[in-house]
Protein backbone atom coordinates (compact mmCIF):
# COMPACT_ATOMS: atom_id res chain seq x y z
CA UNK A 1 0.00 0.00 0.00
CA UNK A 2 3.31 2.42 0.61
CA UNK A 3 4.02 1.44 -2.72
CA UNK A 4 1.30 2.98 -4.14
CA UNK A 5 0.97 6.08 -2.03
CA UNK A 6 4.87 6.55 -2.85
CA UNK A 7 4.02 6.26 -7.05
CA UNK A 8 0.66 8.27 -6.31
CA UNK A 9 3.08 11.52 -5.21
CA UNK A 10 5.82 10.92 -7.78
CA UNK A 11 2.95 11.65 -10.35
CA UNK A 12 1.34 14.55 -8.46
CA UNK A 13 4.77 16.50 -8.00
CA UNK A 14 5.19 15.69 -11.53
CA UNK A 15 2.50 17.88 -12.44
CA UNK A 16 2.86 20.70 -9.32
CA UNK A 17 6.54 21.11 -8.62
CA UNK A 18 5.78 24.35 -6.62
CA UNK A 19 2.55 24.94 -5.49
CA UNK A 20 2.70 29.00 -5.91
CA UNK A 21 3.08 28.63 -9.30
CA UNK A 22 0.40 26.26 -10.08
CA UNK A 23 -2.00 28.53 -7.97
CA UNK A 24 -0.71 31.62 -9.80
CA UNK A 25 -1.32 30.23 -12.93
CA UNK A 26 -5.02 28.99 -12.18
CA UNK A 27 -5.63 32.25 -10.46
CA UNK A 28 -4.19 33.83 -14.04
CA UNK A 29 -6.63 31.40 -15.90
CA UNK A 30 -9.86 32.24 -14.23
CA UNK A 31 -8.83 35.90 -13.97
CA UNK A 32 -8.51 35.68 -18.26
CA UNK A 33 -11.93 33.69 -18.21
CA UNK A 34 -13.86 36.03 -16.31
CA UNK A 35 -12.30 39.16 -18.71
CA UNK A 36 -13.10 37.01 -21.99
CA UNK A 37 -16.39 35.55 -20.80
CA UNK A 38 -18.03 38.26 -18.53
CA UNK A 39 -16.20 41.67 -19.93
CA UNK A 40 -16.39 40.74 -23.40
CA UNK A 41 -12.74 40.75 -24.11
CA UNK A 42 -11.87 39.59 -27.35
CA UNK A 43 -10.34 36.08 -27.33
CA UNK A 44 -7.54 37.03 -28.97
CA UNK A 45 -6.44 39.44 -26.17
CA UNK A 46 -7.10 36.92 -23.26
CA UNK A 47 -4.83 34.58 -25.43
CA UNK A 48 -2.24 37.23 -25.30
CA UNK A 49 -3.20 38.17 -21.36
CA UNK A 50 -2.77 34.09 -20.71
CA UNK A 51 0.82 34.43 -22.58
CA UNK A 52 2.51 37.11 -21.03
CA UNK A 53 1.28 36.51 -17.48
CA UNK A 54 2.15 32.56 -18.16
CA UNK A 55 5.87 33.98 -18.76
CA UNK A 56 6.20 36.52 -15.68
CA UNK A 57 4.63 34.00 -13.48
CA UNK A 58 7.55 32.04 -14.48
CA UNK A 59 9.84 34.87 -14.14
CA UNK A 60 8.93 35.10 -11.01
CA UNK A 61 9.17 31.36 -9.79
CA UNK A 62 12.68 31.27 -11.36
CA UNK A 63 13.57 34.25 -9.49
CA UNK A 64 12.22 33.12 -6.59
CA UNK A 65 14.10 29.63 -6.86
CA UNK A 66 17.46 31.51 -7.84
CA UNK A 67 17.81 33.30 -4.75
């Protein structure tokens, strides 16, 4: 059963490395989907918005793990 649990969080920190960043990003996500669904921003700038905050949240993470 160890076994398992011990394979179970290889995957998971496969996928979330560093929990800040994977909240940043779904906080970025939902803050994009509320703009393009609810304000009416064109999809094409929400793709942009979800491409350059993508890259300064990991800006910042690489900062962050530099220091």
């Amino acid at each position: 059963m160890s076994f398992i649990i011990s394979v179970f969080k290889e995957l998971l920190s496969l996928f979330v490395d560093d929990g800040s960043l994977a909240l940043q990003v779904l906080g970025l996500i939902v803050v994009v989907a509320v703009l393009v669904k609810g304000a009416g921003v064109s999809g094409l700038i929400g793709a942009a918005l979800l491409l350059v905050g993508c890259l300064v949240i990991l800006t910042l993470s690489l900062r962050r793990m530099v220091k």
